[in-house]
Protein backbone atom coordinates (compact mmCIF):
# COMPACT_ATOMS: atom_id res chain seq x y z
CA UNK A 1 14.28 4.92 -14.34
CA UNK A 2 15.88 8.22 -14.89
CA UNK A 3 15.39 11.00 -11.30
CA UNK A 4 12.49 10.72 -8.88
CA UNK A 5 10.77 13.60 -7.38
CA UNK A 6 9.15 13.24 -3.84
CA UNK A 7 6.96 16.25 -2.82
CA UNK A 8 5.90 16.21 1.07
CA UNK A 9 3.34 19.08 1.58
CA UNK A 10 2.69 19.50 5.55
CA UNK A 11 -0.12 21.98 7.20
CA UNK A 12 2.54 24.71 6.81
CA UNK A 13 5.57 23.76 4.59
CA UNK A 14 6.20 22.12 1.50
CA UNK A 15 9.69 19.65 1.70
CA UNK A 16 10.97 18.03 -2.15
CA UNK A 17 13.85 15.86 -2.44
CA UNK A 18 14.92 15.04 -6.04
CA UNK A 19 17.08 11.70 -6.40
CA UNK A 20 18.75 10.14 -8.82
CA UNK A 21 17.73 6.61 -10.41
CA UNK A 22 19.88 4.97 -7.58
CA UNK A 23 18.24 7.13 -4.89
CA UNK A 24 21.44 9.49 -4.22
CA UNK A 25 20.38 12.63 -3.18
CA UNK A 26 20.77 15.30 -5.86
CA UNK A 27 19.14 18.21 -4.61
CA UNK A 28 16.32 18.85 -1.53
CA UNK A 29 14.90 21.84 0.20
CA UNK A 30 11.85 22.85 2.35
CA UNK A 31 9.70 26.33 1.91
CA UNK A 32 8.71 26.43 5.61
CA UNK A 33 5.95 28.97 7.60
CA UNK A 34 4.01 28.95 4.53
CA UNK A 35 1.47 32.30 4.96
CA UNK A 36 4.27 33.97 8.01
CA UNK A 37 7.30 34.62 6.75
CA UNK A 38 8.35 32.42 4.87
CA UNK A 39 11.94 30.89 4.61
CA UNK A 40 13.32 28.66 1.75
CA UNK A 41 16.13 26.48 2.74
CA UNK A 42 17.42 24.73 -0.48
CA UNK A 43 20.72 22.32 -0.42
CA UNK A 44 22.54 20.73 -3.15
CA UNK A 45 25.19 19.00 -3.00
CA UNK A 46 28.03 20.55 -0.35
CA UNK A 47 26.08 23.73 -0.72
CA UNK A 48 23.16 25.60 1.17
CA UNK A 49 20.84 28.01 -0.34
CA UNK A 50 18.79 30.28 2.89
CA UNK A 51 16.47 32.88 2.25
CA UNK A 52 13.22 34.84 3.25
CA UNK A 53 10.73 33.94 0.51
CA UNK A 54 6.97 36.15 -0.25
CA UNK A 55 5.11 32.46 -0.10
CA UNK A 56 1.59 33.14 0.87
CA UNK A 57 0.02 29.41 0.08
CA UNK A 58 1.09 25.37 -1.24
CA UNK A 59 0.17 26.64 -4.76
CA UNK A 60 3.11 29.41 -4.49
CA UNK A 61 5.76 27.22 -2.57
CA UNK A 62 5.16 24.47 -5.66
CA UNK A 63 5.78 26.97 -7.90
CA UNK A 64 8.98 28.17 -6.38
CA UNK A 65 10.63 24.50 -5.89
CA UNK A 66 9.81 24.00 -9.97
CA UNK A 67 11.46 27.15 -10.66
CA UNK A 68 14.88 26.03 -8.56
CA UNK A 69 14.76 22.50 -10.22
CA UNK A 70 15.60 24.18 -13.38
CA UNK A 71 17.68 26.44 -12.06
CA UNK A 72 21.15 26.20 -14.00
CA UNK A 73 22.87 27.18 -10.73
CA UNK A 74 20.81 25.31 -7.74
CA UNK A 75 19.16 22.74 -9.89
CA UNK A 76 19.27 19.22 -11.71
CA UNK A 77 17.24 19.32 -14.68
CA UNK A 78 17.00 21.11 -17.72
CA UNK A 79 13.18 19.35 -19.02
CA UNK A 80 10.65 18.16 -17.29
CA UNK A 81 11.23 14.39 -18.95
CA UNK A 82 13.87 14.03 -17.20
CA UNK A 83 11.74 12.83 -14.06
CA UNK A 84 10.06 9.45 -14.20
CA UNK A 85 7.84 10.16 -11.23
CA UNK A 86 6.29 12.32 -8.08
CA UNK A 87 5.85 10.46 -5.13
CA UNK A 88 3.44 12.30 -3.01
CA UNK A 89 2.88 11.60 0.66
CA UNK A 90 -0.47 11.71 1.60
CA UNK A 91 -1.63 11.41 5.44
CA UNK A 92 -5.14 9.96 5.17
CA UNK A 93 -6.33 7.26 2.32
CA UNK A 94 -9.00 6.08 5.01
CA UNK A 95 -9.64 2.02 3.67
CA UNK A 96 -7.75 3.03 0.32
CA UNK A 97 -4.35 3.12 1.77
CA UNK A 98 -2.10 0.83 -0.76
CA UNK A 99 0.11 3.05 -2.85
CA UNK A 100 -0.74 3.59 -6.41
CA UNK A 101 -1.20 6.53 -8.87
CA UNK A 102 -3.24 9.26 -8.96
CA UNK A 103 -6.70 9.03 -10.58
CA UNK A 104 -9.58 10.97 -10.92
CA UNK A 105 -11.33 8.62 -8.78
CA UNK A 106 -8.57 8.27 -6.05
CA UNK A 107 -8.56 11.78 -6.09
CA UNK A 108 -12.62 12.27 -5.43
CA UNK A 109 -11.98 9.65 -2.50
CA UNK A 110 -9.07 11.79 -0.96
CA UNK A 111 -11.46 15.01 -0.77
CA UNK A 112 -13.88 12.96 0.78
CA UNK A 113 -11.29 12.93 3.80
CA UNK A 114 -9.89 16.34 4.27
CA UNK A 115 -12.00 16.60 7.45
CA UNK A 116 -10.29 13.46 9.18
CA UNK A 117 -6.90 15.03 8.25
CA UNK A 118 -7.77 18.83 8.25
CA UNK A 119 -4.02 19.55 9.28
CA UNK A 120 -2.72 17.81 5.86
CA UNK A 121 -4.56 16.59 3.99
CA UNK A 122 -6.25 19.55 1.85
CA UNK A 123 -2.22 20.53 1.32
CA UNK A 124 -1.39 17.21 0.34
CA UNK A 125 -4.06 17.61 -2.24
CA UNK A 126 -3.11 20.74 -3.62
CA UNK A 127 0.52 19.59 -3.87
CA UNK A 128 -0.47 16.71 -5.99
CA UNK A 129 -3.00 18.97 -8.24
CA UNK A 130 -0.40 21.78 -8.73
CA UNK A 131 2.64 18.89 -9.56
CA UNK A 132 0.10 17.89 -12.40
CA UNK A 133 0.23 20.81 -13.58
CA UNK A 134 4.48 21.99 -13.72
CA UNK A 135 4.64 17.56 -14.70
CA UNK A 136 1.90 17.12 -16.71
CA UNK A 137 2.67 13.93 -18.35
CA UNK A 138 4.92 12.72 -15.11
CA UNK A 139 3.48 9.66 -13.52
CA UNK A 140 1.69 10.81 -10.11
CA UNK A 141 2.25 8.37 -7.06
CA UNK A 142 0.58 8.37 -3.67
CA UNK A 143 2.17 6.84 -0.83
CA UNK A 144 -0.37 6.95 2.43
CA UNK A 145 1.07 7.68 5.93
CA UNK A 146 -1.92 4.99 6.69
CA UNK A 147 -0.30 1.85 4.57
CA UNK A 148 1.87 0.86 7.45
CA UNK A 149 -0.88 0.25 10.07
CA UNK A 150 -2.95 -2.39 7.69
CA UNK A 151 -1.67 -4.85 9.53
CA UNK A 152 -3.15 -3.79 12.91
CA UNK A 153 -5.29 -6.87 14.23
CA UNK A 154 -9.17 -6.22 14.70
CA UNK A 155 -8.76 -5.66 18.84
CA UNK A 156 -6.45 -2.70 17.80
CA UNK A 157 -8.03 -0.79 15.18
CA UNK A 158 -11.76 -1.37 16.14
CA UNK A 159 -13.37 1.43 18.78
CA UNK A 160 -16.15 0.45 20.93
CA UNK A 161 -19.06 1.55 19.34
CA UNK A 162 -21.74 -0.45 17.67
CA UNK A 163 -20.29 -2.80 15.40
CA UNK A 164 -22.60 -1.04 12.86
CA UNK A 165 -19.89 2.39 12.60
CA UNK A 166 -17.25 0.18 11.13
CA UNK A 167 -19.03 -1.61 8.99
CA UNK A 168 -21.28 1.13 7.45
CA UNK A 169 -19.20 4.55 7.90
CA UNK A 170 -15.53 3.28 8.31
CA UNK A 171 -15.17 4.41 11.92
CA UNK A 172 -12.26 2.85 13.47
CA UNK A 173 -8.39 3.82 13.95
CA UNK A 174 -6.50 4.11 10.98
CA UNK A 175 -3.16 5.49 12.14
CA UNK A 176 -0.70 7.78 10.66
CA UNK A 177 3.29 8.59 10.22
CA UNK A 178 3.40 4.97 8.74
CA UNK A 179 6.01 5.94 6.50
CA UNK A 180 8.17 7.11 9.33
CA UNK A 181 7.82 4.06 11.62
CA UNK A 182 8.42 1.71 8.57
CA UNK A 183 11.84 3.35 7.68
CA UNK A 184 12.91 3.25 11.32
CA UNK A 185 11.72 0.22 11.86
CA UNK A 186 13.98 -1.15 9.16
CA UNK A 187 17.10 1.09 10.43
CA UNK A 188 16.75 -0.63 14.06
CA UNK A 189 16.56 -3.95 12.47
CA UNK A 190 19.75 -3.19 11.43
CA UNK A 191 21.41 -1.52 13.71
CA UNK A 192 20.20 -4.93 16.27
CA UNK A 193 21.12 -7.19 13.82
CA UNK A 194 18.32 -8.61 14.01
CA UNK A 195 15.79 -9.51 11.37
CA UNK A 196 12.35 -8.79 12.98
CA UNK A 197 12.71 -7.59 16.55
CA UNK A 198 9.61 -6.22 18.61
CA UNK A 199 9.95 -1.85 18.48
CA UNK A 200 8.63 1.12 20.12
CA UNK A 201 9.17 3.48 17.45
CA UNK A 202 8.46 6.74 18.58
CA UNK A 203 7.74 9.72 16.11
CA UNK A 204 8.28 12.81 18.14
CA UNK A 205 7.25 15.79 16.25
CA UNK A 206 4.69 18.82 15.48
CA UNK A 207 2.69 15.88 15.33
CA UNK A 208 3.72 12.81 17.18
CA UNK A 209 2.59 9.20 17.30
CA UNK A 210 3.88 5.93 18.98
CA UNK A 211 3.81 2.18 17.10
CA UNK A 212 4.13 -1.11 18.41
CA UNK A 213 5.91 -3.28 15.97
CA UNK A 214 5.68 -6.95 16.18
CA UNK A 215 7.83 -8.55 13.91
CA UNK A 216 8.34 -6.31 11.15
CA UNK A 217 4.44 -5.34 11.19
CA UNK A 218 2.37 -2.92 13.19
CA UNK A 219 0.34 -4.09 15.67
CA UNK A 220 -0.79 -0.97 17.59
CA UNK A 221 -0.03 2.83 17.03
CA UNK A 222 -1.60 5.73 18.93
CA UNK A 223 -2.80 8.10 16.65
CA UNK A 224 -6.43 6.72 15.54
CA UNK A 225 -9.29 7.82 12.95
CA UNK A 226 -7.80 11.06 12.29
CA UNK A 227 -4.35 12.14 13.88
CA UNK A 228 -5.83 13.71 16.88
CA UNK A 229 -5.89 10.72 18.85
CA UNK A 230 -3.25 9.84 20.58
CA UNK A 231 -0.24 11.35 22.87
CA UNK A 232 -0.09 15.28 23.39
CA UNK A 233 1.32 17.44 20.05
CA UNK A 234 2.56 21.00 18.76
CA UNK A 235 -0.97 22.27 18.58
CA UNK A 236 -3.12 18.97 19.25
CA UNK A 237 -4.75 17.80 22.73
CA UNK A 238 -4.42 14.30 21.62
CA UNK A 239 -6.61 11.88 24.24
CA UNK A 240 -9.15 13.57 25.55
CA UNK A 241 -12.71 12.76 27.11
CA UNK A 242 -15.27 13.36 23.87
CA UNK A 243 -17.99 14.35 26.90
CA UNK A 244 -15.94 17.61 27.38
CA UNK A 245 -16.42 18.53 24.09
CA UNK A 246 -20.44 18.04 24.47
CA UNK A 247 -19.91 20.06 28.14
CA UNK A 248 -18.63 23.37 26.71
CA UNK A 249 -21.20 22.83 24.12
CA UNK A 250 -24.06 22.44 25.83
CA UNK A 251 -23.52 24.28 29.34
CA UNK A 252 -21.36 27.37 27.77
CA UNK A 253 -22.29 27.52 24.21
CA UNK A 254 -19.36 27.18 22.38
CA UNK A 255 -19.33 26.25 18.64
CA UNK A 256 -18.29 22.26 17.95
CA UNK A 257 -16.64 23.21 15.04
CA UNK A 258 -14.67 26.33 16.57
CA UNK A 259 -13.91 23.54 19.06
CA UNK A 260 -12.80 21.02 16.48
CA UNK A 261 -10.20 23.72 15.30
CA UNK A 262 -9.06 24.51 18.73
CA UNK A 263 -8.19 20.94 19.38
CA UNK A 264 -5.98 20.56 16.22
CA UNK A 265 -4.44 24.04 15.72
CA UNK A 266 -4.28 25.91 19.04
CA UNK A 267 -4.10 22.91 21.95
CA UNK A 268 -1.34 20.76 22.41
CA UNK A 269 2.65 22.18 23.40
CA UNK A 270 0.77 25.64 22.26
CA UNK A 271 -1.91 26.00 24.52
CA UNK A 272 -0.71 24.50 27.74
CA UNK A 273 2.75 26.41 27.18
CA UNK A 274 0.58 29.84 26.37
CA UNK A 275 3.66 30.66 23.89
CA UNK A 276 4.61 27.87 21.58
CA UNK A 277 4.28 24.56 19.99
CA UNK A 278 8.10 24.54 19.44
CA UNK A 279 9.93 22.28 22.16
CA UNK A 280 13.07 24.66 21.58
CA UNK A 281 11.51 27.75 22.24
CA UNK A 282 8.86 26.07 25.37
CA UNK A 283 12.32 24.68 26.94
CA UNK A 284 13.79 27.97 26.98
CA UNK A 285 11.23 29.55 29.06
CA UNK A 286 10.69 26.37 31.49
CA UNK A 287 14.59 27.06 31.74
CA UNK A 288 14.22 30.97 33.07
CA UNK A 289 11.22 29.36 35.37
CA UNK A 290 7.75 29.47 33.40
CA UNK A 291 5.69 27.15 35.17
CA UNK A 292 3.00 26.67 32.34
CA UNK A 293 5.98 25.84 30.01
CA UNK A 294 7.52 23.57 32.60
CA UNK A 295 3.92 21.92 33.09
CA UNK A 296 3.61 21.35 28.90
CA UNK A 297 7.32 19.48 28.39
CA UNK A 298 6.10 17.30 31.99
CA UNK A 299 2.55 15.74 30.13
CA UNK A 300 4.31 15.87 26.43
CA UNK A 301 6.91 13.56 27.95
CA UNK A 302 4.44 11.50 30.57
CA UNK A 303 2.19 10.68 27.82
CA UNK A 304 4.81 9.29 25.61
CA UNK A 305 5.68 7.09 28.22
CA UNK A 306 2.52 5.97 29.23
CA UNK A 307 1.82 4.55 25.99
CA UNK A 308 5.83 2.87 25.55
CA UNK A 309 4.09 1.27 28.70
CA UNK A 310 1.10 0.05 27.03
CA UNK A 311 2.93 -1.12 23.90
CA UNK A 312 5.43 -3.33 26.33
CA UNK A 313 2.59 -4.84 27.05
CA UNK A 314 1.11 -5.47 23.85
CA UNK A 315 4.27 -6.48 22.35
CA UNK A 316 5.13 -8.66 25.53
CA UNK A 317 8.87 -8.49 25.04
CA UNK A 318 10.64 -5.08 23.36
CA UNK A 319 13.95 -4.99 22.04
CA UNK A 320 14.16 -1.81 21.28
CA UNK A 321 12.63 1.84 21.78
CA UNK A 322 13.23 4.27 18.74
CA UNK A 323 12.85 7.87 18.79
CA UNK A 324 12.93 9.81 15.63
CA UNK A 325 11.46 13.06 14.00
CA UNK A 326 12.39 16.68 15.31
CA UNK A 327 11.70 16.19 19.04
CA UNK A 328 12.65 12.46 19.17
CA UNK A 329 16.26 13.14 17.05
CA UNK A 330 17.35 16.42 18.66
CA UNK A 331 16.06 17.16 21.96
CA UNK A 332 18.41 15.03 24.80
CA UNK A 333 16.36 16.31 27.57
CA UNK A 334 12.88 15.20 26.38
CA UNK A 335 14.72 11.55 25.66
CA UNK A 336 15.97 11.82 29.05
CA UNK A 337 12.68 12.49 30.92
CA UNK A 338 10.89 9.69 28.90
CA UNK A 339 12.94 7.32 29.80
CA UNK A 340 13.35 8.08 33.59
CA UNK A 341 9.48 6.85 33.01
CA UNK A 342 10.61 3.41 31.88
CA UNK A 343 12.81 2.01 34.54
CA UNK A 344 10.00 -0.47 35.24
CA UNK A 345 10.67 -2.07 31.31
CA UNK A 346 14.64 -2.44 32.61
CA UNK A 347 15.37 1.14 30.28
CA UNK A 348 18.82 2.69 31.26
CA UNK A 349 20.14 5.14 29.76
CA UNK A 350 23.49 6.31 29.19
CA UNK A 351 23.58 10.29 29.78
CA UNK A 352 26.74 11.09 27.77
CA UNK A 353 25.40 8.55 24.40
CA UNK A 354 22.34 10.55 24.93
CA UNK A 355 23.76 14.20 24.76
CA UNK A 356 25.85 13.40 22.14
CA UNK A 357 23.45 11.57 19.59
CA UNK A 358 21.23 14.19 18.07
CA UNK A 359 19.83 12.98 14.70
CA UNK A 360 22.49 10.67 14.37
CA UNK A 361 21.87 6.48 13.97
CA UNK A 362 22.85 6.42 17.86
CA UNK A 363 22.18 3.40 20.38
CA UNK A 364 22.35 5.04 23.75
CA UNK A 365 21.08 2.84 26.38
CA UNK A 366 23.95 2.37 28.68
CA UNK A 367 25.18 -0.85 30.15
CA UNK A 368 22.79 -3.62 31.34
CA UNK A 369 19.76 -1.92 30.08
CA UNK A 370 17.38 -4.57 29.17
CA UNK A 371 15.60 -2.69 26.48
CA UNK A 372 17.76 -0.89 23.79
CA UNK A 373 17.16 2.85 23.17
CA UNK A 374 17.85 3.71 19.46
CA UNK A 375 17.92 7.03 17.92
CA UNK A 376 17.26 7.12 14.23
CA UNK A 377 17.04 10.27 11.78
CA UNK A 378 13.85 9.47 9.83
CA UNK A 379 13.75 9.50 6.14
CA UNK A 380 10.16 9.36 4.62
CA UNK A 381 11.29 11.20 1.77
CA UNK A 382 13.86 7.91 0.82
CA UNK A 383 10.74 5.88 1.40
CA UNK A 384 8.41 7.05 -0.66
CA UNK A 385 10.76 7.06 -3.49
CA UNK A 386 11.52 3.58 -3.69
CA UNK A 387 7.52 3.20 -3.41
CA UNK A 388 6.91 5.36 -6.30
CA UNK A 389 9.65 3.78 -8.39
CA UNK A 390 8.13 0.45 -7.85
CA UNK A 391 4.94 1.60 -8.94
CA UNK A 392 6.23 3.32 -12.26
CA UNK A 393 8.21 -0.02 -13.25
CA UNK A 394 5.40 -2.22 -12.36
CA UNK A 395 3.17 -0.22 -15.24
């Protein structure tokens, strides 16, 4: 095994993290606001490379990031056969979700879902099609944010519709961030010292999603056959009544599909807030007063605690609750209203561990709290390197 590449292309950036064959970190970076202005942020080592970038699309960002691998200043390989594999993440692999390389026919299957992912997984596509092309004779690995969720019982992942839209079109919750909550899941293990305790992992993001994990496996997790289902997001309504999609179709005209894209890019954080999907920004302005901002942070943080409710339940005993990702790691005050929720679980929390944690491996329930609150950095990019490795030796 010599370095491993993992590319992670979301609806607007494109993150890489090149590690060595131990899985040290030798360089990673993110082209971010892909098609806005862009911004390349690009570390190795001690050092941090920042700068505006002219990225209009996945196909250019790609480009760039092959370009600074090579780079004798900011990168960490001279050939391309220096890298014994790409690990991809993809979002949706629908009932194909077990990691394995690309083929032509894998690839025909993915397309088939870029409407149940419409956020990712076209992007995802492109990176692995354009990594082909700057690695072409690089082993290609995909490693599905679905994998995790397998192990969801029937009673979780089946909707109530006739039995016949499972078994003939696939219909029923799939689940997503898998690669998060696995990593996490792992992390709080250790941090408990415990070898398969019941978690809440919580994946607070642009795009968010809850998982009840029952001894080591996922039992439940909120987002369902595509990753609008679920709690309240950046730019997605998650939950909603399907009827009131059929209402403003049928008694005002609107177009389902204009619809369909207004749930997923313009609802959420974003359209309650009127100004933002970013937590940082929304905060700010519920801060100086704005009521619709105020109003956006109250049923983002309500919802996540509704469904750390429901998961107590389905796990019947939690010993811990994890939040992770952008929102979960970094933003005290949203941990703070959650869990003024979850007094009815025995959650305390301690307000100074709480302040002080942001993104770091933090336990900050105080005192006598019956239910640990952990906060974990995520690292899917770790993940789904030791997942491609174990692919490439296994061939």
């Amino acid at each position: 095994m010599k370095k491993i590449l993992v590319l992670n292309c979301g609806s607007s950036s494109v993150k890489y993290h090149l590690f060595d064959k131990d899985f040290g970190t030798l360089l990673s970076g993110i082209v971010e606001r892909i098609g806005e202005k862009a911004e390349l942020v690009h570390r190795k080592g001690a050092r941090t490379l920042k700068k505006k970038v002219d990225v209009k699309n996945h196909k250019q960002a790609i480009a760039l990031m092959s370009k600074l691998l090579h780079d004798p200043e900011w990168g960490a390989i001279k050939r391309v056969d220096e890298i014994s594999v790409v690990g991809h993440r993809v979002v949706h692999g629908g009932q194909f979700s077990k990691t394995g390389l690309v083929s032509g026919a894998a690839m025909g299957y993915l397309k088939s879902f870029e409407m149940l992912a419409p956020l990712h997984n076209p992007h995802n596509i492109t990176g692995i099609v354009e990594s082909k092309k700057a690695f072409p004779h690089v082993p290609q690995v995909m490693v599905f944010d679905t994998a995790f969720h397998q192990t969801m019982p029937q009673k979780a992942y089946m909707y109530g519709l006739p039995y016949q839209f499972f078994d003939k079109y696939a219909v029923r919750k799939y689940g997503f961030h898998g690669t998060s909550h696995k990593y996490v899941a792992m992390k709080a293990a250790q941090m408990l010292g415990k070898k398969q305790p019941n978690l809440i992992t919580c994946h607070l993001g642009a795009g968010s999603s809850l998982t009840a994990i029952k001894k080591g496996k996922s039992v439940d997790t909120s987002m369902g056959m595509t990753p609008l289902e679920g709690v309240m997001m950046g730019t997605r309504t998650g939950d909603i009544d399907p009827a009131a999609m059929q209402y403003l179709v049928k008694k005002y005209n609107f177009d389902y599909d204009e619809l369909f894209n207004l749930m997923n890019f313009k609802s959420g954080l974003l359209g309650v807030s009127g100004i933002s999907k970013d937590v940082r920004v929304i905060e700010g302005r519920a801060k100086k007063g704005d009521e619709r901002c105020r109003l956006a942070l109250e049923m983002f943080c309500y919802r996540v605690a509704k469904y750390i409710g429901a998961y107590a339940v389905a796990l019947g005993k939690v010993d811990a609750i994890v939040f992770t990702a952008g929102i979960g790691e970094h933003s005290p005050s949203m941990r703070k209203e959650i869990c003024s929720y979850l007094g009815i679980i025995g959650v305390k929390l301690d307000p100074r561990k709480n302040r002080n944690a942001n993104g770091k491996e933090t336990d900050i329930s105080a005192k006598g709290s019956k239910v640990k609150v952990l906060v974990i950095a995520t690292n899917e990019e770790l993940m789904i390197a030791r997942e491609a490795a174990a692919v490439v030796k296994n061939i």
